[in-house]
PDB file of N, CA and C in Angstrom:
ATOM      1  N   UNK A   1      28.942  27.647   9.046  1.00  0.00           N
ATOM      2  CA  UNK A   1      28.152  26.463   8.746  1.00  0.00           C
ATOM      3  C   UNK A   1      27.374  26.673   7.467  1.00  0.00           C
ATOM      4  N   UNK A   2      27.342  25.501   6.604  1.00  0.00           N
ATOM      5  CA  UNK A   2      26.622  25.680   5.560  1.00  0.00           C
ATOM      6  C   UNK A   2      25.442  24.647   5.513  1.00  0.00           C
ATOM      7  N   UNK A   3      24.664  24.488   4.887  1.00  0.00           N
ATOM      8  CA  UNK A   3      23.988  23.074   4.667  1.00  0.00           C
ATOM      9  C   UNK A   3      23.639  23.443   2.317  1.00  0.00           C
ATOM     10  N   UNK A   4      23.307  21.441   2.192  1.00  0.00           N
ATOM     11  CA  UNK A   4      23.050  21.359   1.051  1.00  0.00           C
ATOM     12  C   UNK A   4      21.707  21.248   0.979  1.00  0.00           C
ATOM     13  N   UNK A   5      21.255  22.056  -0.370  1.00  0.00           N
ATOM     14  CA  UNK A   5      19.634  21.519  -0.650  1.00  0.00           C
ATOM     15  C   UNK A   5      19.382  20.108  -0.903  1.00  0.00           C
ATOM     16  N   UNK A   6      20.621  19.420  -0.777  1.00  0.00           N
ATOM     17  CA  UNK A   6      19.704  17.814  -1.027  1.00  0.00           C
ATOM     18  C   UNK A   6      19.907  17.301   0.527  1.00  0.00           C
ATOM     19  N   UNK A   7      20.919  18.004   1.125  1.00  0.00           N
ATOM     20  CA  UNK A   7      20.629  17.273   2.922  1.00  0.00           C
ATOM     21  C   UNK A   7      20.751  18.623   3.768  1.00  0.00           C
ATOM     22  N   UNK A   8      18.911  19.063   3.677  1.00  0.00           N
ATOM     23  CA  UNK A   8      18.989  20.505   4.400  1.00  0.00           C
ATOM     24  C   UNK A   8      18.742  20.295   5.945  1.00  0.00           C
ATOM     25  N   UNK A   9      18.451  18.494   6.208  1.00  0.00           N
ATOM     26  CA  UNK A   9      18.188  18.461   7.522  1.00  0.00           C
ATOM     27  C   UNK A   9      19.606  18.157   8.319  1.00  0.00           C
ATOM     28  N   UNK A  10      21.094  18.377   7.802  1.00  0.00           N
ATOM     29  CA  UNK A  10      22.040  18.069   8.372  1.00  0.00           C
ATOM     30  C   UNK A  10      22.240  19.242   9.415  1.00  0.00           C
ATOM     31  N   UNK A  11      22.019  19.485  10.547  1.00  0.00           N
ATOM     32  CA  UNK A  11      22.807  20.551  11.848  1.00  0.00           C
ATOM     33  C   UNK A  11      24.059  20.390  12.187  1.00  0.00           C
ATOM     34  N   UNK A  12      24.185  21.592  12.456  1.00  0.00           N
ATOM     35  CA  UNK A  12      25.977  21.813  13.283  1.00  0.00           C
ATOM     36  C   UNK A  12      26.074  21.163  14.406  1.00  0.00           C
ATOM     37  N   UNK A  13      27.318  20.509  14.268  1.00  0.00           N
ATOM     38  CA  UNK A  13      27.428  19.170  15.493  1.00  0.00           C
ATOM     39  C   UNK A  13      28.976  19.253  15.464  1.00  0.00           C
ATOM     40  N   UNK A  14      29.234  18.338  16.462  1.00  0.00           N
ATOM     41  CA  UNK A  14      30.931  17.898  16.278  1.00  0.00           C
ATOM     42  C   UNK A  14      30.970  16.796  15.165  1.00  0.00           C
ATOM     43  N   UNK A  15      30.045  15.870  15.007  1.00  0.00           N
ATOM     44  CA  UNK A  15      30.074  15.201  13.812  1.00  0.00           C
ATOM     45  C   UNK A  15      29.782  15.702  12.461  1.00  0.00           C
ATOM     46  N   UNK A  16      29.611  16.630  12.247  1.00  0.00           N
ATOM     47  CA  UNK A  16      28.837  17.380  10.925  1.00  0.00           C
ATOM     48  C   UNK A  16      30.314  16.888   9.879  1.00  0.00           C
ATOM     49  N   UNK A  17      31.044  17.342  10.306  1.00  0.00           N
ATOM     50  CA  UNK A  17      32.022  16.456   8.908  1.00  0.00           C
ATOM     51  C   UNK A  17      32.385  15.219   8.884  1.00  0.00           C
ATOM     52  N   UNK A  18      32.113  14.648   9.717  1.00  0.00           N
ATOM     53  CA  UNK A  18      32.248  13.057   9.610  1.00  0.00           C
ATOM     54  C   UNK A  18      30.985  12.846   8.719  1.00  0.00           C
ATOM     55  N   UNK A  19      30.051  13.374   9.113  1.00  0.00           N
ATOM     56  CA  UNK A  19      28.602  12.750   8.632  1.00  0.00           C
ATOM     57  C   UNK A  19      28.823  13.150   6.609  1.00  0.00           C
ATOM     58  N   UNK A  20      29.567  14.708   6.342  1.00  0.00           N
ATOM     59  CA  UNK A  20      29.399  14.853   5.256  1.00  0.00           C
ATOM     60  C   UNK A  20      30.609  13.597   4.425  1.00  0.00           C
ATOM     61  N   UNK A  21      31.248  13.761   5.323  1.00  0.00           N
ATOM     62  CA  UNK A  21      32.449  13.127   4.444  1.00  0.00           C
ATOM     63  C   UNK A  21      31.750  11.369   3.980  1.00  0.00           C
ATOM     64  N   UNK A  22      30.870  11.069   5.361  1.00  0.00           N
ATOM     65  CA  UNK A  22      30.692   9.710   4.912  1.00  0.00           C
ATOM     66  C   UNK A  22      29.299   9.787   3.710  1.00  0.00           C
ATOM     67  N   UNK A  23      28.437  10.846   3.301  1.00  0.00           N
ATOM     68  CA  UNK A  23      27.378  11.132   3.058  1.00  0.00           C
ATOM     69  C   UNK A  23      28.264  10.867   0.833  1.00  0.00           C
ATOM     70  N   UNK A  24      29.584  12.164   1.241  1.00  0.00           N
ATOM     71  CA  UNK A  24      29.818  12.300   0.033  1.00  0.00           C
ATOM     72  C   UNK A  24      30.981  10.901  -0.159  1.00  0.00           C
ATOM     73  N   UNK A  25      30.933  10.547   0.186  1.00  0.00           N
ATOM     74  CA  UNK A  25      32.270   9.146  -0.051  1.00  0.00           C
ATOM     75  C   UNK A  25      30.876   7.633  -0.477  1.00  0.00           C
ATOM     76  N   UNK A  26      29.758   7.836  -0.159  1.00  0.00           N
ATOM     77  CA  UNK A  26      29.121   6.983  -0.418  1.00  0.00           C
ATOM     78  C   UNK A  26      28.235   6.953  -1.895  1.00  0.00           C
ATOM     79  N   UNK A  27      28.677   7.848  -2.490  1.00  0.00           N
ATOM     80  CA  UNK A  27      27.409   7.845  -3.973  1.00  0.00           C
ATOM     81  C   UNK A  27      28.704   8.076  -4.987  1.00  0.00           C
ATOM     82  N   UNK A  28      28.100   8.098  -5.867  1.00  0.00           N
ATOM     83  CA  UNK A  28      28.574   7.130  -7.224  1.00  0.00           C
ATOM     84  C   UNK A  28      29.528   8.621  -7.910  1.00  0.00           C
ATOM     85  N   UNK A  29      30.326   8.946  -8.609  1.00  0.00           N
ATOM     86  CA  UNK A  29      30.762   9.639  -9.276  1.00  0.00           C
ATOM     87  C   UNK A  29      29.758  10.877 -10.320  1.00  0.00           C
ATOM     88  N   UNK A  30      28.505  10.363 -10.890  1.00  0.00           N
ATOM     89  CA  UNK A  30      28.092  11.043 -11.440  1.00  0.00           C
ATOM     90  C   UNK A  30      27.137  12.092 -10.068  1.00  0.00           C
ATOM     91  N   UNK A  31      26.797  11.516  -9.253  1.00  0.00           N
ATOM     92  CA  UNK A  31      25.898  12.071  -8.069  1.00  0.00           C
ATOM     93  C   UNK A  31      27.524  13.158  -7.676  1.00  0.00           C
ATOM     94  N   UNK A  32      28.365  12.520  -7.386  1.00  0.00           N
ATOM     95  CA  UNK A  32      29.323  13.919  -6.816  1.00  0.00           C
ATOM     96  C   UNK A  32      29.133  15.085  -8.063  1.00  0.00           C
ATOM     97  N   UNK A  33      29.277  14.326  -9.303  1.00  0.00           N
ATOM     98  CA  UNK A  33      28.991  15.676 -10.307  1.00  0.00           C
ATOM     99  C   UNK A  33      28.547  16.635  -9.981  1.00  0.00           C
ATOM    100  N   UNK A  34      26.591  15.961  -9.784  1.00  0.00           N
ATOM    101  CA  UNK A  34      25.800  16.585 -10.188  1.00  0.00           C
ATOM    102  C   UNK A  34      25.430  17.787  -8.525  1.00  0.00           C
ATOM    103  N   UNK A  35      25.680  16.696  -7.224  1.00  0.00           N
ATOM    104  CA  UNK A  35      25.603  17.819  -6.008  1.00  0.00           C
ATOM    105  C   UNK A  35      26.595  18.932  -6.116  1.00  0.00           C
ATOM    106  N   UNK A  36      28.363  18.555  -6.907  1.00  0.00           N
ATOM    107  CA  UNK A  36      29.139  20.005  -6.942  1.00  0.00           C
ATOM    108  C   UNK A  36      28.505  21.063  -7.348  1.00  0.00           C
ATOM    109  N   UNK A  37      27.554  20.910  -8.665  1.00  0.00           N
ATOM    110  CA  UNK A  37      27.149  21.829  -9.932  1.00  0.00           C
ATOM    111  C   UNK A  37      26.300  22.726  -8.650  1.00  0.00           C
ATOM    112  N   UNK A  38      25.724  22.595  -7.625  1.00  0.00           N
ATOM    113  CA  UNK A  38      24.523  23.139  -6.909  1.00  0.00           C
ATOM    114  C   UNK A  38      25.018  24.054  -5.895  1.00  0.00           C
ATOM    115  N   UNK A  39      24.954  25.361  -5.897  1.00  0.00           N
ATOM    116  CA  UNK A  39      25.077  26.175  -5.167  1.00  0.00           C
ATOM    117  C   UNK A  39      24.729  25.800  -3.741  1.00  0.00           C
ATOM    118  N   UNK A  40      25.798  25.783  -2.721  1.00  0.00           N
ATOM    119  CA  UNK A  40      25.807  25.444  -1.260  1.00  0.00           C
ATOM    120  C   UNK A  40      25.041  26.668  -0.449  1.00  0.00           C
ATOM    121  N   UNK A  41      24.135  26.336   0.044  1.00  0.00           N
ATOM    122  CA  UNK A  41      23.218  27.181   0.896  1.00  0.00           C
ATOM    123  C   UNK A  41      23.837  27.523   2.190  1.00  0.00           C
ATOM    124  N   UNK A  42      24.435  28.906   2.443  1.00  0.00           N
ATOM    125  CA  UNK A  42      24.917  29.461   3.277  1.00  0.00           C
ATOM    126  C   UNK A  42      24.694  30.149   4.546  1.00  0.00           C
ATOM    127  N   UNK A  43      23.380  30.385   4.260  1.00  0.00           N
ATOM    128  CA  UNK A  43      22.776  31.115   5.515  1.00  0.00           C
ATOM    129  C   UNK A  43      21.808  29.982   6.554  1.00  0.00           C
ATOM    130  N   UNK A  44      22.148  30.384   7.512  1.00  0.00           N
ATOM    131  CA  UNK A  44      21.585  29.040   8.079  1.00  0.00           C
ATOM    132  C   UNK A  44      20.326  30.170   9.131  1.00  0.00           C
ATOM    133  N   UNK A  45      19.175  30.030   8.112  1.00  0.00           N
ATOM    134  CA  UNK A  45      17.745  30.548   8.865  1.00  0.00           C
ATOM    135  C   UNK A  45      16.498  30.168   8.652  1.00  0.00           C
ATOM    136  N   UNK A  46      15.289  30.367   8.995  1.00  0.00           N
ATOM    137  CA  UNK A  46      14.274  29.595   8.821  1.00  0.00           C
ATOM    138  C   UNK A  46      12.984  30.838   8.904  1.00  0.00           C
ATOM    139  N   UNK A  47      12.060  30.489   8.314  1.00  0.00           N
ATOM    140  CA  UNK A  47      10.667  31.395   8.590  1.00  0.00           C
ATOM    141  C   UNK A  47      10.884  32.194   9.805  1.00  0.00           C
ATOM    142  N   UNK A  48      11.074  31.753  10.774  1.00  0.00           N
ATOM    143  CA  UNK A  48      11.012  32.313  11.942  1.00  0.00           C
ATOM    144  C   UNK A  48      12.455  33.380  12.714  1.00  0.00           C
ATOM    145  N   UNK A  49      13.179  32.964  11.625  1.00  0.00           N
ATOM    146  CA  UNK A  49      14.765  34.334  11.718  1.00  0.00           C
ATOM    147  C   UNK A  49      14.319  35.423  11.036  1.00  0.00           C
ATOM    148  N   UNK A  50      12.924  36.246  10.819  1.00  0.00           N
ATOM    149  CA  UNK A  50      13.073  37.237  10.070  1.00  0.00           C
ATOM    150  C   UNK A  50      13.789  38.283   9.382  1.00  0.00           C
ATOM    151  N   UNK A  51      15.138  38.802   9.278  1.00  0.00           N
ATOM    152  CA  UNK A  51      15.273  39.672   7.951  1.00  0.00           C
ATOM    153  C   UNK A  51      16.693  38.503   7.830  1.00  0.00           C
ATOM    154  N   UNK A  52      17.314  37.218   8.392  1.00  0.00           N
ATOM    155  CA  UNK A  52      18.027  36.323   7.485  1.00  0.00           C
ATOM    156  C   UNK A  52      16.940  35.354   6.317  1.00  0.00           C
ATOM    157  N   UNK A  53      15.713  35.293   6.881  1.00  0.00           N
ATOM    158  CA  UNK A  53      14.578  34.621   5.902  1.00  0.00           C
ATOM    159  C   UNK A  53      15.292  34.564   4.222  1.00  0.00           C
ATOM    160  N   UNK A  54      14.617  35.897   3.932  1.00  0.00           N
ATOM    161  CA  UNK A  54      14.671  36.282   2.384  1.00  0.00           C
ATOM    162  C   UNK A  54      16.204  35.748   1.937  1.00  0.00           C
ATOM    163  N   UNK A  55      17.301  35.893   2.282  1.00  0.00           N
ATOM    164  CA  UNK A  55      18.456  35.615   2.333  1.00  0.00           C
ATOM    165  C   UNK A  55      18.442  33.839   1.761  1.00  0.00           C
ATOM    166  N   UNK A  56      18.109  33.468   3.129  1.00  0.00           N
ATOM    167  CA  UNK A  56      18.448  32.069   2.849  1.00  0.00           C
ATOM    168  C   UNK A  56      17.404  31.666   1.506  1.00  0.00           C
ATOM    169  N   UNK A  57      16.442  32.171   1.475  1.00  0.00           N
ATOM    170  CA  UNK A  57      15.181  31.542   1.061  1.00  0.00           C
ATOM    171  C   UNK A  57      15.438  31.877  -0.640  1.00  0.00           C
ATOM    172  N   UNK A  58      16.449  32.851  -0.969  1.00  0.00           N
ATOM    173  CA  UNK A  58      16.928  33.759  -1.881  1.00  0.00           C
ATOM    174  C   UNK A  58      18.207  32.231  -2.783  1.00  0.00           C
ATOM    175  N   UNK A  59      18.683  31.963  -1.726  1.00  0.00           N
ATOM    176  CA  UNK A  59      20.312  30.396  -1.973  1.00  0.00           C
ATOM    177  C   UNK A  59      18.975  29.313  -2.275  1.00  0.00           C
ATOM    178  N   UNK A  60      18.189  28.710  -1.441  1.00  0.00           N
ATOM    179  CA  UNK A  60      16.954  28.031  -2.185  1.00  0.00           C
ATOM    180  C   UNK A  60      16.915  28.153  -3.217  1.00  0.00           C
ATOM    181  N   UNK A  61      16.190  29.026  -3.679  1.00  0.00           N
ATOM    182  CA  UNK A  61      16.061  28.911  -5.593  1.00  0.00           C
ATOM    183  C   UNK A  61      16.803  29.183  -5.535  1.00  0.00           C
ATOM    184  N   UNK A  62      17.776  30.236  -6.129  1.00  0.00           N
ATOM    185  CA  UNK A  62      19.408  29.774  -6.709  1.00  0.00           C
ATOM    186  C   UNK A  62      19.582  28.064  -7.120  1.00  0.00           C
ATOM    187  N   UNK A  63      19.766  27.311  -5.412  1.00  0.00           N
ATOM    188  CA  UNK A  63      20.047  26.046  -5.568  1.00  0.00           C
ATOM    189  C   UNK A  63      19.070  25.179  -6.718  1.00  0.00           C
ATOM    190  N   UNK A  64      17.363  25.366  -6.626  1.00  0.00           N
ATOM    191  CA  UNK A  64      17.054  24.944  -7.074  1.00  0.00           C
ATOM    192  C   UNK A  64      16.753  24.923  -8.616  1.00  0.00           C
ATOM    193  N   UNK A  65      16.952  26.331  -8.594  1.00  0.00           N
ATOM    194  CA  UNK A  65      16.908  26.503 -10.381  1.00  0.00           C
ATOM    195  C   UNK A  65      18.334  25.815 -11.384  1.00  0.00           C
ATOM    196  N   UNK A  66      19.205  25.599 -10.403  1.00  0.00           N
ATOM    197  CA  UNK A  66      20.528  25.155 -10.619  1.00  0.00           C
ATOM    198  C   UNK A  66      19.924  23.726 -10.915  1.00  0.00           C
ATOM    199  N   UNK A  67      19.662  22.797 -10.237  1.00  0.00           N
ATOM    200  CA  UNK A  67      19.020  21.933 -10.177  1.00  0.00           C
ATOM    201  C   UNK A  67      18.441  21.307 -10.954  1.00  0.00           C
ATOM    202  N   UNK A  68      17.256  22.319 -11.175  1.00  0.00           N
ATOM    203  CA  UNK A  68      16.463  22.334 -12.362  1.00  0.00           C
ATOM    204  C   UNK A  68      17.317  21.895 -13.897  1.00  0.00           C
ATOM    205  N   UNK A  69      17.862  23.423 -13.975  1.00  0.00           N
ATOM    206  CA  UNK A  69      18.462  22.850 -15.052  1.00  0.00           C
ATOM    207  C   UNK A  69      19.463  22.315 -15.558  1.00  0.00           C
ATOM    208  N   UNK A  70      20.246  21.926 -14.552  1.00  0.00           N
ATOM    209  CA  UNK A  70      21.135  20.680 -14.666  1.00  0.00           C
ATOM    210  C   UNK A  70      20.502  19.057 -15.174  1.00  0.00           C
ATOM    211  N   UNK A  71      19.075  19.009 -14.394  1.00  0.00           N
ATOM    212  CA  UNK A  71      18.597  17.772 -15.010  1.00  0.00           C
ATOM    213  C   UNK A  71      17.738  18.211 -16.598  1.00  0.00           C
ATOM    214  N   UNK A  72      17.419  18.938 -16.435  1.00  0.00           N
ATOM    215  CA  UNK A  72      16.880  19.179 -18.296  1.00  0.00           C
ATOM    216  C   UNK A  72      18.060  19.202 -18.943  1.00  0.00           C
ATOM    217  N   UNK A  73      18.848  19.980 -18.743  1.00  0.00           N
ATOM    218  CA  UNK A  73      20.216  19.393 -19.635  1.00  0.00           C
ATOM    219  C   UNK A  73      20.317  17.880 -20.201  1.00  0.00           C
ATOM    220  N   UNK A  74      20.623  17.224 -18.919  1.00  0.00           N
ATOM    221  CA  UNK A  74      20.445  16.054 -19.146  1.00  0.00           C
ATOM    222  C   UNK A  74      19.759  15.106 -19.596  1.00  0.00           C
ATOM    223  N   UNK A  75      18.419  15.323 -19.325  1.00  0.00           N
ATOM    224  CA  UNK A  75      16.946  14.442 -19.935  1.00  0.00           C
ATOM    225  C   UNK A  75      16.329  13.884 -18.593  1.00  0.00           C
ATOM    226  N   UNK A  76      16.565  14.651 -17.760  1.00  0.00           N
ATOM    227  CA  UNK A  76      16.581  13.766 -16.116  1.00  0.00           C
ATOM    228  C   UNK A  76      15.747  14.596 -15.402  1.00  0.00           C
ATOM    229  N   UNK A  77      14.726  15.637 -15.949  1.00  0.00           N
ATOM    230  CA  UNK A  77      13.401  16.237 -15.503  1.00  0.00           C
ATOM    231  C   UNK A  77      12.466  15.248 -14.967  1.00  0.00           C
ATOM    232  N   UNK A  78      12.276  15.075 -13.330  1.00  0.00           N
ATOM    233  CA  UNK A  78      11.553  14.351 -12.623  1.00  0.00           C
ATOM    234  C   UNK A  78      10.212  15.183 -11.747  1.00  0.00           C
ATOM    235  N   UNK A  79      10.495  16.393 -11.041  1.00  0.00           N
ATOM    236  CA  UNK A  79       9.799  16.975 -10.204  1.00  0.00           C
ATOM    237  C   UNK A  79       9.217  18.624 -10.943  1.00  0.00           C
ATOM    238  N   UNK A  80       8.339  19.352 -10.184  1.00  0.00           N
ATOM    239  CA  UNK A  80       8.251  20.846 -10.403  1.00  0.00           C
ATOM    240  C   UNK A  80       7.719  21.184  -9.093  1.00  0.00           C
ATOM    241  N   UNK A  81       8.605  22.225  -8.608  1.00  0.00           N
ATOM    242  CA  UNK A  81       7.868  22.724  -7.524  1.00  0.00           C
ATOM    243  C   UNK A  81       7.557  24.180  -7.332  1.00  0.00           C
ATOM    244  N   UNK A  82       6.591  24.560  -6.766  1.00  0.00           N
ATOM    245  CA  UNK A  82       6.356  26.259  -6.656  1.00  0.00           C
ATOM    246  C   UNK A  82       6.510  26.394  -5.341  1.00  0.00           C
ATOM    247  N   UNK A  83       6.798  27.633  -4.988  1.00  0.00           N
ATOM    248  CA  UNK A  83       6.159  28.478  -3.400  1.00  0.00           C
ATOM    249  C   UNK A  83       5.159  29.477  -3.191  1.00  0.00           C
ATOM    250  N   UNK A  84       4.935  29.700  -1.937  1.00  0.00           N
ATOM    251  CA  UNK A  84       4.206  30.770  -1.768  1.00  0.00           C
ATOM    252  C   UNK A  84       5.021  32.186  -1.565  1.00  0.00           C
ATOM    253  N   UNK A  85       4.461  33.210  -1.580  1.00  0.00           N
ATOM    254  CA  UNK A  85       5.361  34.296  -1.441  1.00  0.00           C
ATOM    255  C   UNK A  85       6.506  34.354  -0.633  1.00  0.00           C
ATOM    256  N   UNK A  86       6.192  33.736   0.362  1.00  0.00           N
ATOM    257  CA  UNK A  86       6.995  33.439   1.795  1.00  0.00           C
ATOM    258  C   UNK A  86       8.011  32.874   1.750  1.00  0.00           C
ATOM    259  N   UNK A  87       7.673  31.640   1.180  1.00  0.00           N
ATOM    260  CA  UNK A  87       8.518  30.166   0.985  1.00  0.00           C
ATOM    261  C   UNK A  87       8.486  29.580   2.228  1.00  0.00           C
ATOM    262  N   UNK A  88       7.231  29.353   2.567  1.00  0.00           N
ATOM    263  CA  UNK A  88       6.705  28.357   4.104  1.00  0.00           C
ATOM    264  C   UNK A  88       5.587  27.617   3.247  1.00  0.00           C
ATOM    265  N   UNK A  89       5.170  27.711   2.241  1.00  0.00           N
ATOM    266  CA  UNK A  89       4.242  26.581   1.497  1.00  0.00           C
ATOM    267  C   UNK A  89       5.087  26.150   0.596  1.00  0.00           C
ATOM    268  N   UNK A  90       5.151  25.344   0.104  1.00  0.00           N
ATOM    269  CA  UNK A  90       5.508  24.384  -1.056  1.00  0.00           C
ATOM    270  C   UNK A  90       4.376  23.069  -1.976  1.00  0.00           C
ATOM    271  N   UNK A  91       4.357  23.402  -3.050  1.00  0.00           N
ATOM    272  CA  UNK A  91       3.517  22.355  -3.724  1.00  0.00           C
ATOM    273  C   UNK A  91       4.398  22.153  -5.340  1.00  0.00           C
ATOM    274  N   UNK A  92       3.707  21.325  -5.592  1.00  0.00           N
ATOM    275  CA  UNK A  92       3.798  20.888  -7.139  1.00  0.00           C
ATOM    276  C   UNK A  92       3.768  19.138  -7.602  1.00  0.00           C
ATOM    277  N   UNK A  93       5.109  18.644  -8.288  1.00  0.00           N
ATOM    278  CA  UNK A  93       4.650  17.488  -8.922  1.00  0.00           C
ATOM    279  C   UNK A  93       5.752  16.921  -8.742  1.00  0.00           C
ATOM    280  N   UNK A  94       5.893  15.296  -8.782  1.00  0.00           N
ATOM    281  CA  UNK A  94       7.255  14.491  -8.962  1.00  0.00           C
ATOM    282  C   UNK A  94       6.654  13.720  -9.896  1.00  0.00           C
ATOM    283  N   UNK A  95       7.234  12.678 -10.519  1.00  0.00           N
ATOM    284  CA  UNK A  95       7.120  11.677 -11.459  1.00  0.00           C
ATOM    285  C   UNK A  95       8.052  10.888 -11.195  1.00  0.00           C
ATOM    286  N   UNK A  96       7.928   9.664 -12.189  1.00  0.00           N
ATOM    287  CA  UNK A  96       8.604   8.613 -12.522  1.00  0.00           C
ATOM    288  C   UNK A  96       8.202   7.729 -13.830  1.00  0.00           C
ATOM    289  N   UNK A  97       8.975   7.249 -14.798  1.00  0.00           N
ATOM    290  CA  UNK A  97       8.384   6.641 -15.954  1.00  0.00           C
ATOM    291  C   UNK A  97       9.006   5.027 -15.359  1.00  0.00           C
ATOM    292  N   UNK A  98       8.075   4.187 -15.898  1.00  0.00           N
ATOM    293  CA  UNK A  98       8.525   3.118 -15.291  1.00  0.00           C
ATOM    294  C   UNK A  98       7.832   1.837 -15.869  1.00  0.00           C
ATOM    295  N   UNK A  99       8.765   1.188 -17.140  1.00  0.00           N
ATOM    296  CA  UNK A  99       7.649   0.449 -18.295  1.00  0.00           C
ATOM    297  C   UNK A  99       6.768   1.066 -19.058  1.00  0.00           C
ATOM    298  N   UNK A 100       7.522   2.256 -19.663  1.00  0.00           N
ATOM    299  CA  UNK A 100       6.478   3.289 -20.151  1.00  0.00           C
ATOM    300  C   UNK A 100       5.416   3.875 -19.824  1.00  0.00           C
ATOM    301  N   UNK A 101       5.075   3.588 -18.495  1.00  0.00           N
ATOM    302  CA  UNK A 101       3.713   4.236 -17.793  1.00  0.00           C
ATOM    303  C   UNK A 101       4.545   4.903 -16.642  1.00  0.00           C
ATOM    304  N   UNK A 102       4.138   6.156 -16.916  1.00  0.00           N
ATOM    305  CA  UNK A 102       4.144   7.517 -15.980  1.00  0.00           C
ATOM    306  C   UNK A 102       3.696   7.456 -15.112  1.00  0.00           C
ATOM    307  N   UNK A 103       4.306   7.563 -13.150  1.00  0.00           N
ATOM    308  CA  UNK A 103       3.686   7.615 -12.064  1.00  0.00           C
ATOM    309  C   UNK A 103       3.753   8.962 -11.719  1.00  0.00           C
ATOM    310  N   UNK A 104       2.791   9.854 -11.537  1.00  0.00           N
ATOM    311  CA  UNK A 104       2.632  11.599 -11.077  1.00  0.00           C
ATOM    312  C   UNK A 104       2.349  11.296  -9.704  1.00  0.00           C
ATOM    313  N   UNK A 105       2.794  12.316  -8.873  1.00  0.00           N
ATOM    314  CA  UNK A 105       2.820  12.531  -7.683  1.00  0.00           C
ATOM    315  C   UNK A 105       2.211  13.841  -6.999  1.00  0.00           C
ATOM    316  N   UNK A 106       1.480  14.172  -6.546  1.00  0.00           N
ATOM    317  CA  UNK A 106       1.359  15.378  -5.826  1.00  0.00           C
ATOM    318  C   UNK A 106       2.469  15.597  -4.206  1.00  0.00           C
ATOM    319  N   UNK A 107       2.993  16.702  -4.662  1.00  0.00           N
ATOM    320  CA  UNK A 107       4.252  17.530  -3.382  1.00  0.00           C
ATOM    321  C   UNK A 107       3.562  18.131  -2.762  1.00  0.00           C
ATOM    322  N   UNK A 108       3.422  17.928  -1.480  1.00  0.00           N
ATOM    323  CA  UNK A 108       3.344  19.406  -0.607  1.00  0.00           C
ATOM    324  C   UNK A 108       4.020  19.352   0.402  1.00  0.00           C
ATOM    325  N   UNK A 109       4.444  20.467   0.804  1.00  0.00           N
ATOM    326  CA  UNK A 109       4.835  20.717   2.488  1.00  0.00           C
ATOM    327  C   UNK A 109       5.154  21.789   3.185  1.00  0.00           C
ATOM    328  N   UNK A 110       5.293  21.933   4.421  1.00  0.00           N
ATOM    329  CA  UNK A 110       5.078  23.418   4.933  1.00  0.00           C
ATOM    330  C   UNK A 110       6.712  23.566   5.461  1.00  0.00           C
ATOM    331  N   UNK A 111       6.819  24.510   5.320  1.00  0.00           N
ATOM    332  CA  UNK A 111       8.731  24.669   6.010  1.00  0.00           C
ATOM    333  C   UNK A 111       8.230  25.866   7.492  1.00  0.00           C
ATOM    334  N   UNK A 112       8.468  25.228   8.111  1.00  0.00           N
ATOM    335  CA  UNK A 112       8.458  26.270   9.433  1.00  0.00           C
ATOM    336  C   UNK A 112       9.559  26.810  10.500  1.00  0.00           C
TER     337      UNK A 112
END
């Protein structure tokens, strides 16, 4: 089982490939681009699996630095996010430009 950093809440089911197939058959050509470019997160663990933690938490950034700079490539820099040592805190920023006025956002959330 794998899951993606853009649908990390998908679980192993008997539907899990129906759900991806209909997930990836529904967005536009440049979105298949840009989810191929992103390293598929392989380990399936959480804060609380201690020594798979670091592992998974390790494909996270991977994924997200991938991410990252796939949209600066592009001109398509929207968010920044940090962690805590752990990677059970999360904070930082999203945006949006919209009529030339910039909407900033404050991120947070806890992964448990």
């Amino acid at each position: 089982f794998y899951s993606h950093p853009l649908i990390p809440w998908l679980v192993p089911g008997p539907y899990t490939s129906v759900l991806l197939h209909l997930i990836f058959n529904m967005v536009d050509e440049a979105t298949k681009k840009t989810l191929a470019a992103i390293p598929l997160l392989r380990t399936n663990a959480g804060p609380r699996d201690g020594a798979t933690w670091p592992t998974r938490l390790k494909e996270e950034y991977l994924s997200l630095i991938k991410y990252v700079s796939t949209n600066k490539e592009a001109d398509n820099d929207w968010f920044k996010l940090e962690s805590n040592k752990g990677g059970t805190r999360w904070f930082g920023k999203c945006w949006y430009v919209h009529n030339l006025l910039k909407y900033e956002f404050d991120v947070e959330f806890d992964v448990s």
